[in-house]
Protein backbone atom coordinates (compact mmCIF):
# COMPACT_ATOMS: atom_id res chain seq x y z
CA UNK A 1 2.79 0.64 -14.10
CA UNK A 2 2.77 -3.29 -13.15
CA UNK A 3 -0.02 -4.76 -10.50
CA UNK A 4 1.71 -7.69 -8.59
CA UNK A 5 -1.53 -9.61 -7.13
CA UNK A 6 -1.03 -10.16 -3.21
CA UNK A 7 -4.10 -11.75 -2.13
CA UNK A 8 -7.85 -12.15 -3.00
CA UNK A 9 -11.01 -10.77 -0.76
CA UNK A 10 -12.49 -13.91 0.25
CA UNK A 11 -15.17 -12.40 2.45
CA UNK A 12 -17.00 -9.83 4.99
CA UNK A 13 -16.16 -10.20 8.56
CA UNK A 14 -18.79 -8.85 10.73
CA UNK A 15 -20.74 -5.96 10.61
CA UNK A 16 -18.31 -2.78 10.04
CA UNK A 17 -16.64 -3.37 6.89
CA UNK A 18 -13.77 -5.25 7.14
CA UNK A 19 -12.75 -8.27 4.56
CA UNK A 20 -11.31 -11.23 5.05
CA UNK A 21 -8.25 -11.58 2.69
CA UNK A 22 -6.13 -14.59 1.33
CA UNK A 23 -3.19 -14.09 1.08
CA UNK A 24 -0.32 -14.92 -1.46
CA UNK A 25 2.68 -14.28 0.42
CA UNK A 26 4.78 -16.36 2.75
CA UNK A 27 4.87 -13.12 4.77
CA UNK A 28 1.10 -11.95 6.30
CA UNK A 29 2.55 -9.39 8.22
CA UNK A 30 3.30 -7.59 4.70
CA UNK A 31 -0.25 -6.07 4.86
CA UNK A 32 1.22 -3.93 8.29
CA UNK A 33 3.49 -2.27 5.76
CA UNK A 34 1.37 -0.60 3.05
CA UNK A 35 -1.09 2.23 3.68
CA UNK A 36 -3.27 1.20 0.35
CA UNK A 37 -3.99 -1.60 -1.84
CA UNK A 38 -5.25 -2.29 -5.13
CA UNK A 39 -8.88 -4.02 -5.55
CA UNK A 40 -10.07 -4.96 -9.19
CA UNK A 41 -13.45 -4.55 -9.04
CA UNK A 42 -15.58 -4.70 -12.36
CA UNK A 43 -12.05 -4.72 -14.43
CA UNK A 44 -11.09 -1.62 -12.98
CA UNK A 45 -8.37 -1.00 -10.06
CA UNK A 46 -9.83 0.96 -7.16
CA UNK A 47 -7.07 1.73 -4.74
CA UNK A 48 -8.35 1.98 -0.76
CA UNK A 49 -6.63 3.37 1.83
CA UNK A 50 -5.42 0.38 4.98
CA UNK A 51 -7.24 1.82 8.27
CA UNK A 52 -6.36 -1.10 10.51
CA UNK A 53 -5.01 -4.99 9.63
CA UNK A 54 -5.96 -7.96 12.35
CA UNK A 55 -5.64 -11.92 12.39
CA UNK A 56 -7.78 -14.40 12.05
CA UNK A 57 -6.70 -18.21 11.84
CA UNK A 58 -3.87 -17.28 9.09
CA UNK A 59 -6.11 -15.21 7.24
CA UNK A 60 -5.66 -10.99 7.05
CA UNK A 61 -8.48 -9.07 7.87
CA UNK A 62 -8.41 -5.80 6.83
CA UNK A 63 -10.28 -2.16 7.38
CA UNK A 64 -10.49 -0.20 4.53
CA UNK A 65 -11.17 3.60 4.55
CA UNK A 66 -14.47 3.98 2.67
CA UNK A 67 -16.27 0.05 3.47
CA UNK A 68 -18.12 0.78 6.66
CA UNK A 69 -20.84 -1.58 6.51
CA UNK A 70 -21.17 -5.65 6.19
CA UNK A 71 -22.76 -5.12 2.45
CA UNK A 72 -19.94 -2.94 1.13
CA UNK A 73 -17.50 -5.32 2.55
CA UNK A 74 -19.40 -8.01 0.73
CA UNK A 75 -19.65 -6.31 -2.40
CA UNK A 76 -15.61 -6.74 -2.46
CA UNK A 77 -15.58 -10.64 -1.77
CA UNK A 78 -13.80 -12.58 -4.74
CA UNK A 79 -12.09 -9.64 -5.78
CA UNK A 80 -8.62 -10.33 -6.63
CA UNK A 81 -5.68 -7.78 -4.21
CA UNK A 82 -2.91 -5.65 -5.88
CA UNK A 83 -0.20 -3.55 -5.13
CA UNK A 84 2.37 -1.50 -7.57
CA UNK A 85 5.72 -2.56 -8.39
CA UNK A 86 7.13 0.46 -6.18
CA UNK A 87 5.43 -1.76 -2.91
CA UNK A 88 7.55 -4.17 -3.39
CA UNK A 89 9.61 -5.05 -0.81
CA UNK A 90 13.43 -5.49 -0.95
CA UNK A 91 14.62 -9.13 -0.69
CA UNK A 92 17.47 -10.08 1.12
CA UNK A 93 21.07 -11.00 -0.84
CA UNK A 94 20.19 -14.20 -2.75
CA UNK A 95 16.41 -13.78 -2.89
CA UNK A 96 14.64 -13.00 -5.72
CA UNK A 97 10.87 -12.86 -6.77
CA UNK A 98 9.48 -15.90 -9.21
CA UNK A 99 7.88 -13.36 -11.25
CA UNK A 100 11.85 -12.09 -12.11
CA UNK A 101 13.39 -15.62 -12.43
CA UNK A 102 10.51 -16.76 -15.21
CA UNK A 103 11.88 -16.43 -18.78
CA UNK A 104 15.75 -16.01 -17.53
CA UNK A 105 18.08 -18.29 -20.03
CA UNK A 106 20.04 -21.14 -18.04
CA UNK A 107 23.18 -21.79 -19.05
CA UNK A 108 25.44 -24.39 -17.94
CA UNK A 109 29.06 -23.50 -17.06
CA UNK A 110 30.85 -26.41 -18.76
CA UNK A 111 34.80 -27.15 -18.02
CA UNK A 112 37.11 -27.12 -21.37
CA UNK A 113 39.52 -29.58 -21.81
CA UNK A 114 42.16 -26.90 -21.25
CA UNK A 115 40.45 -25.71 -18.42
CA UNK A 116 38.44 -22.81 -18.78
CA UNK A 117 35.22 -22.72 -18.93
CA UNK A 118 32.82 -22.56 -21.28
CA UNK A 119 28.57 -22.11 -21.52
CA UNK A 120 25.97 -23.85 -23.20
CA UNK A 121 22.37 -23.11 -23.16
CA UNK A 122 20.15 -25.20 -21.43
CA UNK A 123 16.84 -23.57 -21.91
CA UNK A 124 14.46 -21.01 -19.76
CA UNK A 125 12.53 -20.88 -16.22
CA UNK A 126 9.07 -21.29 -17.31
CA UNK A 127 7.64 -21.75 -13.38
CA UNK A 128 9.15 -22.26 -9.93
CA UNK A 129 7.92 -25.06 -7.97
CA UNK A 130 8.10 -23.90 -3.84
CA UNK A 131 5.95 -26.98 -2.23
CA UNK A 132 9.34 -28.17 -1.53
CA UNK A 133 12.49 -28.22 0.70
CA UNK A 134 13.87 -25.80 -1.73
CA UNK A 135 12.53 -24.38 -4.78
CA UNK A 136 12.97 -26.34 -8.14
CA UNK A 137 13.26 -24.45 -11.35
CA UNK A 138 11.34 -25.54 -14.02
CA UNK A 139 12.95 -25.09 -17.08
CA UNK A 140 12.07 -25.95 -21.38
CA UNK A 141 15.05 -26.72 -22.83
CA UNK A 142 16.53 -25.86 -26.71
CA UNK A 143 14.81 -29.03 -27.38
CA UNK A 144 11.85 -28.40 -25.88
CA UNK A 145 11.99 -31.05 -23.18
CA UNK A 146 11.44 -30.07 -19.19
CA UNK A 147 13.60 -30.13 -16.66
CA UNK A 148 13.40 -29.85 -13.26
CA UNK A 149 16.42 -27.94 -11.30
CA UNK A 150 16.69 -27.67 -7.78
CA UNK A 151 17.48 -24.16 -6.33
CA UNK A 152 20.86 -24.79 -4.07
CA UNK A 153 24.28 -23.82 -4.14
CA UNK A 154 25.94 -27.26 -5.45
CA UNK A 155 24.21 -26.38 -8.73
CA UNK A 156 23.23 -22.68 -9.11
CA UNK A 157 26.34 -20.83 -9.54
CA UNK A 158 25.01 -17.18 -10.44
CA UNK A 159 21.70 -15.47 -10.53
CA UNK A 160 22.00 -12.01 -12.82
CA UNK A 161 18.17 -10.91 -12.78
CA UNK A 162 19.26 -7.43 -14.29
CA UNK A 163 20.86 -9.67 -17.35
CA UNK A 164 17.97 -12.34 -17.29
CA UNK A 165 20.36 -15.37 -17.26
CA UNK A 166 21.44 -18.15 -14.48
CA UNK A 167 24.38 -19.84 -14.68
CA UNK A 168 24.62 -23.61 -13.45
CA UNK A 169 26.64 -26.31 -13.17
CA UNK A 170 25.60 -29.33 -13.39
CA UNK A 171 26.60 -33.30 -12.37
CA UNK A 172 27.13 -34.98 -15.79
CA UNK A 173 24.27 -37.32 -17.24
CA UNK A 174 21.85 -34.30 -14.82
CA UNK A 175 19.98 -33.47 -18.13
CA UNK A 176 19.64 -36.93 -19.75
């Protein structure tokens, strides 16, 4: 079974047990959905149950069945959040998480003189950059050089997750 991290405890919040939590996500309100979560504490995943979730200034603070007290809350501060694979939620048509994009083989759909078209390997995602407008893939190429590819339509054509390849096409002189 995969962990996909969510968040980190980054503290207690007052006196009956609740933690403050960072979160990962561009989505807070994803905490509302579960009923449990996944705290590695001591290198070992203890799953708690979700009694209530609140707001505070962007951060999620959360009641967990079992912390009832300001020290037991603060006994889970810099632990790191988790849920399993099977609480993840579904993404809308053209979405898809980072974590299934990294290590999928870009190919570039090349015109033929006669033409058809034709493929040649650019490389693989090794990150996705999101700080931006749109994402950029970040991709190593056959020769080991880095390129940057911005996620939009003019250039990525086809997104098969299932067959861990994207298909672009790109401007010519885009990877010199």
């Amino acid at each position: 079974m995969e962990y996909i991290q969510i968040g980190k405890i980054v503290n207690a919040v007052a006196l009956r047990g609740e933690v403050k939590v960072y979160h990962y996500s561009d989505y807070k309100e994803r905490f509302e959905e579960l009923s449990e979560i996944l705290v590695l504490r001591k290198k070992q995943y203890v799953s708690y149950q979700i009694e209530k979730v609140r707001y505070q200034k962007g951060m999620v603070i959360l009641k967990l069945e079992g912390v009832d007290d300001r020290g037991s809350a603060e006994a889970l501060k810099e632990c790191d959040v988790f849920i399993t694979e099977a609480d993840l939620r579904v993404l809308p048509e053209d979405t898809f998480y980072v974590r299934d994009l990294i290590g999928c083989t870009v190919v570039d759909l090349v015109k033929c003189d006669h033409g058809a078209m034709d493929t040649a390997v650019i490389g693989r995602i090794t990150d996705v950059i999101q700080n931006t407008a749109q994402d950029i893939y970040q991709i190593e190429t056959t020769d080991g050089r880095e390129v940057l590819i911005p996620a939009v339509g003019d250039f990525i054509k086809e997104v098969d997750i299932e067959n861990r390849c994207i298909k672009v096409q790109l401007i010519p002189g885009f990877l010199d």
